[in-house]
N, C-alpha and C. Protein backbone atom coordinates (compact mmCIF):
# COMPACT_ATOMS: atom_id res chain seq x y z
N UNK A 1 32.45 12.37 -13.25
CA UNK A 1 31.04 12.69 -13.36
C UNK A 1 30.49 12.92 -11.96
N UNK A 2 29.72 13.99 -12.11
CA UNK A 2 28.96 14.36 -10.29
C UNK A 2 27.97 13.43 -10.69
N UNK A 3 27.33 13.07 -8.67
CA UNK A 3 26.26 12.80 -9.03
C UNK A 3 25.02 13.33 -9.27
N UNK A 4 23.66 13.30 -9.32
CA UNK A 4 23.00 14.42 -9.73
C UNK A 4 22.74 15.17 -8.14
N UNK A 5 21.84 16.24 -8.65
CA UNK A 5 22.02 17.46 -7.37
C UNK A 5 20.21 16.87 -6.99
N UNK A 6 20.42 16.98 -5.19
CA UNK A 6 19.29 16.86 -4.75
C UNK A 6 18.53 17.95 -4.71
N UNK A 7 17.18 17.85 -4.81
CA UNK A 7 16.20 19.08 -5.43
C UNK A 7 16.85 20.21 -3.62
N UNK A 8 16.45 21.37 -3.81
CA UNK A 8 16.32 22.06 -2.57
C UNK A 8 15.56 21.30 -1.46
N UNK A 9 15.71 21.77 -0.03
CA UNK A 9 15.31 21.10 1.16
C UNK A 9 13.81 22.54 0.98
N UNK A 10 12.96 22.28 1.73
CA UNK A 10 11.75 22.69 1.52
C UNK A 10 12.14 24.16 2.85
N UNK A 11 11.49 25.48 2.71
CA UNK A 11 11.70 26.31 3.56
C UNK A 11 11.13 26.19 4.72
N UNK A 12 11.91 25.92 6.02
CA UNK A 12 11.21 25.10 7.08
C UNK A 12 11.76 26.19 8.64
N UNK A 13 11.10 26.29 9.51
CA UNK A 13 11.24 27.08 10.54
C UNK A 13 12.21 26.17 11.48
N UNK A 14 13.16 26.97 12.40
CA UNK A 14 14.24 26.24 12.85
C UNK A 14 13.70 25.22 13.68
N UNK A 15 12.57 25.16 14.62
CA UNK A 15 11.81 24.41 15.21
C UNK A 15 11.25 22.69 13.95
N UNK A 16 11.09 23.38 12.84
CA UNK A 16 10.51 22.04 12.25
C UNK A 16 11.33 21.31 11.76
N UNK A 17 12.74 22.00 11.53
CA UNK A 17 13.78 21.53 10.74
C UNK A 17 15.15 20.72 12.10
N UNK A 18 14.72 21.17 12.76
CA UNK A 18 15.16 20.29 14.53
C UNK A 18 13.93 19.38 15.10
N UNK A 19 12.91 19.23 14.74
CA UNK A 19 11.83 17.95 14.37
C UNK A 19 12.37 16.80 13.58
N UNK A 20 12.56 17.27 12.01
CA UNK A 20 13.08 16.31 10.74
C UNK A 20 14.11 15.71 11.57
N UNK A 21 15.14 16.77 12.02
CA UNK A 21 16.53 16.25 12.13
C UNK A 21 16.21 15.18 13.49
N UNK A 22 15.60 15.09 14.31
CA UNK A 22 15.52 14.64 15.30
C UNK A 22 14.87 12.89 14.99
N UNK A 23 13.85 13.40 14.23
CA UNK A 23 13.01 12.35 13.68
C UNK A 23 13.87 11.41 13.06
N UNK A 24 14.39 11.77 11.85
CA UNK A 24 15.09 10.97 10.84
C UNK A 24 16.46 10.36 12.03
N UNK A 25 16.55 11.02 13.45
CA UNK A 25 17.83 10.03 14.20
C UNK A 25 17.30 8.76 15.03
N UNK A 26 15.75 9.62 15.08
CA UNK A 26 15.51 8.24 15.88
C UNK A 26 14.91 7.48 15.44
N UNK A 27 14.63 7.60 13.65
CA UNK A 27 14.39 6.38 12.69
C UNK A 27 15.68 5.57 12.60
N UNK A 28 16.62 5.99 12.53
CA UNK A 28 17.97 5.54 12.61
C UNK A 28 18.43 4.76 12.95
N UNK A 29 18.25 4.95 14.82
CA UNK A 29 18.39 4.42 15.81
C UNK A 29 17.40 3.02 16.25
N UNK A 30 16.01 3.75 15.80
CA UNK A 30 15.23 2.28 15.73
C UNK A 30 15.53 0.98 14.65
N UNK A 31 16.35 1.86 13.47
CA UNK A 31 16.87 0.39 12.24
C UNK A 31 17.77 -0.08 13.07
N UNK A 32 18.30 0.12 13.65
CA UNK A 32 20.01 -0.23 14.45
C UNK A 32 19.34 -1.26 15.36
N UNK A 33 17.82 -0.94 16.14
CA UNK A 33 17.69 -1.68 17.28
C UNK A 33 17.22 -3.09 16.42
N UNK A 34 16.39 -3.31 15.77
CA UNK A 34 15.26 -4.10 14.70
C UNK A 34 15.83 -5.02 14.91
N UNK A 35 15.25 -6.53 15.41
CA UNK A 35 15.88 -7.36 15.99
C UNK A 35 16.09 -8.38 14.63
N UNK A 36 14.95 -7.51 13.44
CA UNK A 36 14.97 -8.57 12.41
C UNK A 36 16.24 -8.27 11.29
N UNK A 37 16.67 -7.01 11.24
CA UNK A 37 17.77 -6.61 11.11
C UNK A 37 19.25 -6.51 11.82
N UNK A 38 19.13 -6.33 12.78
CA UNK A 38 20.42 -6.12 13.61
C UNK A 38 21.41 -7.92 13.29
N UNK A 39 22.38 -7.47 13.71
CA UNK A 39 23.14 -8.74 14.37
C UNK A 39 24.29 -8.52 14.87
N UNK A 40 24.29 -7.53 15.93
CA UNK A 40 24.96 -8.02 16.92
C UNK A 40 23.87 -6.87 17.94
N UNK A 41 24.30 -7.92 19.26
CA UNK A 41 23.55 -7.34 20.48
C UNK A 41 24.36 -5.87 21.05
N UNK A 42 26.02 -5.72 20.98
CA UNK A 42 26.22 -4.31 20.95
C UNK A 42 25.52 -3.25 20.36
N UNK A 43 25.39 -3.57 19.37
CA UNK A 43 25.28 -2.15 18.06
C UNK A 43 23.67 -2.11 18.77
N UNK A 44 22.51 -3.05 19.11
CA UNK A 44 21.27 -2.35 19.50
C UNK A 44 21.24 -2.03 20.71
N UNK A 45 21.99 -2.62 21.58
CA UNK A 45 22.63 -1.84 23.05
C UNK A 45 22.95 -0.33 22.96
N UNK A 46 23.55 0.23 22.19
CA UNK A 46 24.27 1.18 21.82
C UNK A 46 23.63 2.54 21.14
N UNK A 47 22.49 1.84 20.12
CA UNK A 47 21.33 2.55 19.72
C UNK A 47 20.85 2.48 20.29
N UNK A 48 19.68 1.61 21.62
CA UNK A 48 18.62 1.92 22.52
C UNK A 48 19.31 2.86 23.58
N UNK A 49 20.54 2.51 24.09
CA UNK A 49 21.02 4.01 24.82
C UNK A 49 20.65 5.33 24.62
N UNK A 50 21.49 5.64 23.25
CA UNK A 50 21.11 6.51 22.44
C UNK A 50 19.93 7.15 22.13
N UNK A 51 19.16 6.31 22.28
CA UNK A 51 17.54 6.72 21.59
C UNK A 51 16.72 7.44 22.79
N UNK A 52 17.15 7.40 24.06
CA UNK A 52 16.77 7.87 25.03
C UNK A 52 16.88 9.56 24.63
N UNK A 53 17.84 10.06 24.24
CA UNK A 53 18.44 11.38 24.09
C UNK A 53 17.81 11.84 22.93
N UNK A 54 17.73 11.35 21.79
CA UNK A 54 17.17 11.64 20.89
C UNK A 54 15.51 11.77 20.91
N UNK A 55 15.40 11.16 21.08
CA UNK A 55 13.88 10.91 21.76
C UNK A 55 13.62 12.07 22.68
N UNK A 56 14.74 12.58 23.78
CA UNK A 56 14.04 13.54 24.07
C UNK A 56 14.35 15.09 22.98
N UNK A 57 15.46 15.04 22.18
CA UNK A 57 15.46 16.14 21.76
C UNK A 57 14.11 16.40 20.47
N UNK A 58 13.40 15.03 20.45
CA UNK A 58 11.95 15.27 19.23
C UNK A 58 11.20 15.55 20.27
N UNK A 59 11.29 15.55 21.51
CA UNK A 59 10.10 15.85 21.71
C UNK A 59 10.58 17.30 22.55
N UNK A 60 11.72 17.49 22.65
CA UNK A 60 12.03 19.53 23.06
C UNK A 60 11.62 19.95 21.59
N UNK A 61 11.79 19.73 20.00
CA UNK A 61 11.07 20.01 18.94
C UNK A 61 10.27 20.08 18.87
N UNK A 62 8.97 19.70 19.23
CA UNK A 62 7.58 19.50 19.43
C UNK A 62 7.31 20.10 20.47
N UNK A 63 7.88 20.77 21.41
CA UNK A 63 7.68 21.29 22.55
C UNK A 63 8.07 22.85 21.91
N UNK A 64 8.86 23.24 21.63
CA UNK A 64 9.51 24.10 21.04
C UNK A 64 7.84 25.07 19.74
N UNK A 65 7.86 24.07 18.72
CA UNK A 65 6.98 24.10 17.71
C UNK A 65 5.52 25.17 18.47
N UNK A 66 5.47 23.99 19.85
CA UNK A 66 4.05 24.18 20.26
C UNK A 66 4.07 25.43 20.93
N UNK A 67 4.91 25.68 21.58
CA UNK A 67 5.63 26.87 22.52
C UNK A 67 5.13 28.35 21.07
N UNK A 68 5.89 28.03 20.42
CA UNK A 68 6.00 29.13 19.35
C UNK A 68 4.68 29.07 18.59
N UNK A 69 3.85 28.63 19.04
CA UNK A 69 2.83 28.56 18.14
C UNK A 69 2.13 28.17 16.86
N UNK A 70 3.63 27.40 16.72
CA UNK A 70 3.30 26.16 15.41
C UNK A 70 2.42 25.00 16.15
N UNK A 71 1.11 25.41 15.59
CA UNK A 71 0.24 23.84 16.08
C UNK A 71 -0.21 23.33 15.35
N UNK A 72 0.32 23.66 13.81
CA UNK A 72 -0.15 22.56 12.36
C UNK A 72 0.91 21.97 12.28
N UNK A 73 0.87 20.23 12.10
CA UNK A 73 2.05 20.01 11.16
C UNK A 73 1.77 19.99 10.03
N UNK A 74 2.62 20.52 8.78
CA UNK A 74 2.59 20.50 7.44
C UNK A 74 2.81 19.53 6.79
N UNK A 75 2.18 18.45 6.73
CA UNK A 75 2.63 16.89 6.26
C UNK A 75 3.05 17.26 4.70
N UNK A 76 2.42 17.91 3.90
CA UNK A 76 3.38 17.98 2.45
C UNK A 76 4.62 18.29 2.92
N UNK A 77 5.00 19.77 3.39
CA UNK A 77 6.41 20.35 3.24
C UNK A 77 7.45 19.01 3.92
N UNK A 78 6.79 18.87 5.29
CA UNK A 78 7.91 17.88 5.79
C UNK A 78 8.05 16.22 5.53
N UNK A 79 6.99 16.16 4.67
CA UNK A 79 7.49 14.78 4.10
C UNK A 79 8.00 15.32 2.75
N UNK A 80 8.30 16.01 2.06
CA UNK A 80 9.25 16.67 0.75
C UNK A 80 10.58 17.11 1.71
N UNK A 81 10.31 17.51 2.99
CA UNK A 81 11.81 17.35 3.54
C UNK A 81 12.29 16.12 3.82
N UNK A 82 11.60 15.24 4.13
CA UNK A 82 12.45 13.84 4.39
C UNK A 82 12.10 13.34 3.46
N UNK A 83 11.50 13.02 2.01
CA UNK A 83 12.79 12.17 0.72
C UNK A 83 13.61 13.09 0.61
N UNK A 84 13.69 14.25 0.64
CA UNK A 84 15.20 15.12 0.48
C UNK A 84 16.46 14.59 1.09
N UNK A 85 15.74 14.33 2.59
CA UNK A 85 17.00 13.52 3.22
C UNK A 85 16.75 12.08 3.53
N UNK A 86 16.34 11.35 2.67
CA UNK A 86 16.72 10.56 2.44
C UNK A 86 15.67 9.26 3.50
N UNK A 87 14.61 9.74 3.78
CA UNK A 87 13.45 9.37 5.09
C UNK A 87 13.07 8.16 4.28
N UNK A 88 12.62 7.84 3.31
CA UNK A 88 12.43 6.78 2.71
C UNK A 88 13.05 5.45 3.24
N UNK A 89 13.98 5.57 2.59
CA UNK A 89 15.25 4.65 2.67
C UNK A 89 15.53 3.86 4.38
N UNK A 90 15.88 5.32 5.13
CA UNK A 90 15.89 5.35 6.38
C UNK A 90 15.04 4.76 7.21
N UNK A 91 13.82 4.78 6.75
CA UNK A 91 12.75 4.19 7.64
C UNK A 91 12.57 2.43 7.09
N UNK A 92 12.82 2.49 6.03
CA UNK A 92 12.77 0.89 5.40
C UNK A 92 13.49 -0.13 6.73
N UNK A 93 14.55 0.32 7.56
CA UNK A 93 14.90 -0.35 8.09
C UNK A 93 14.06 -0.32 9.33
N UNK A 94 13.30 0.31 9.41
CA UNK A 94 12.14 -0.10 10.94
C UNK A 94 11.79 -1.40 10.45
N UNK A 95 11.24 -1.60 9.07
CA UNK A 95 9.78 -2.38 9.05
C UNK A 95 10.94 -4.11 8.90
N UNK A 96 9.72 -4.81 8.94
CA UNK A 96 10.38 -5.95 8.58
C UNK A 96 11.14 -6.37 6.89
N UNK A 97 11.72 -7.06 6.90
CA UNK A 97 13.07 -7.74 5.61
C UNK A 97 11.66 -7.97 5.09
N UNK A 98 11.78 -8.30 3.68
CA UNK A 98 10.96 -8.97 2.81
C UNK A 98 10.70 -10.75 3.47
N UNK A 99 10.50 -11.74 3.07
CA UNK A 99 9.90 -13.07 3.15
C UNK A 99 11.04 -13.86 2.72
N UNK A 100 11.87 -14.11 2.61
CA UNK A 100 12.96 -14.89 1.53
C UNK A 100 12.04 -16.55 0.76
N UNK A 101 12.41 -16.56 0.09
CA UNK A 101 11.72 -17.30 -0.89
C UNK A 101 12.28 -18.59 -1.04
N UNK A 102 13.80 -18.92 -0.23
CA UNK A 102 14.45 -19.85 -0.31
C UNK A 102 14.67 -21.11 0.42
């Protein structure tokens, strides 16, 4: 059995779609750092490295965008692009764990 098919990604200009992609790495990278999540001090060593680079390639996206004369962001289209890929989920790991009850 497949699993089911994710709807289409929303029609996005190469500039906004190197935004998403940029964005959703350095949501990534910030779950990796989350001190309330992490456990081990490599792996957020390793992501805060990282996040330097990424960080700058969202903001050559946004530089890029502005350059070309994209100066709206489209908050419908590109938040229908990230639950597509999966931005939900992804970002859950910024925020804090639930409370444990135990």
């Amino acid at each position: 059995m497949l699993p089911p098919e994710l709807p289409p990604l929303p029609a996005l200009t190469r500039a906004e779609a190197e935004f998403i992609d940029s964005y959703l790495e350095v949501v990534d990278l910030l779950g990796r750092i989350n001190p309330a999540r992490s456990t081990h001090t490599y792996t957020a060593l390793r992501a805060a490295q990282a996040l330097v680079g990424r960080a700058a390639a969202l903001r050559d996206a946004l530089t890029l965008m502005h350059t070309r004369g994209e100066s709206e962001v489209y908050t419908h289209t590109l938040t229908e692009a990230l639950r597509v890929l999966d931005g939900e989920r992804r970002a859950k790991r910024v925020t804090m764990p639930p409370v444990s009850t135990s």
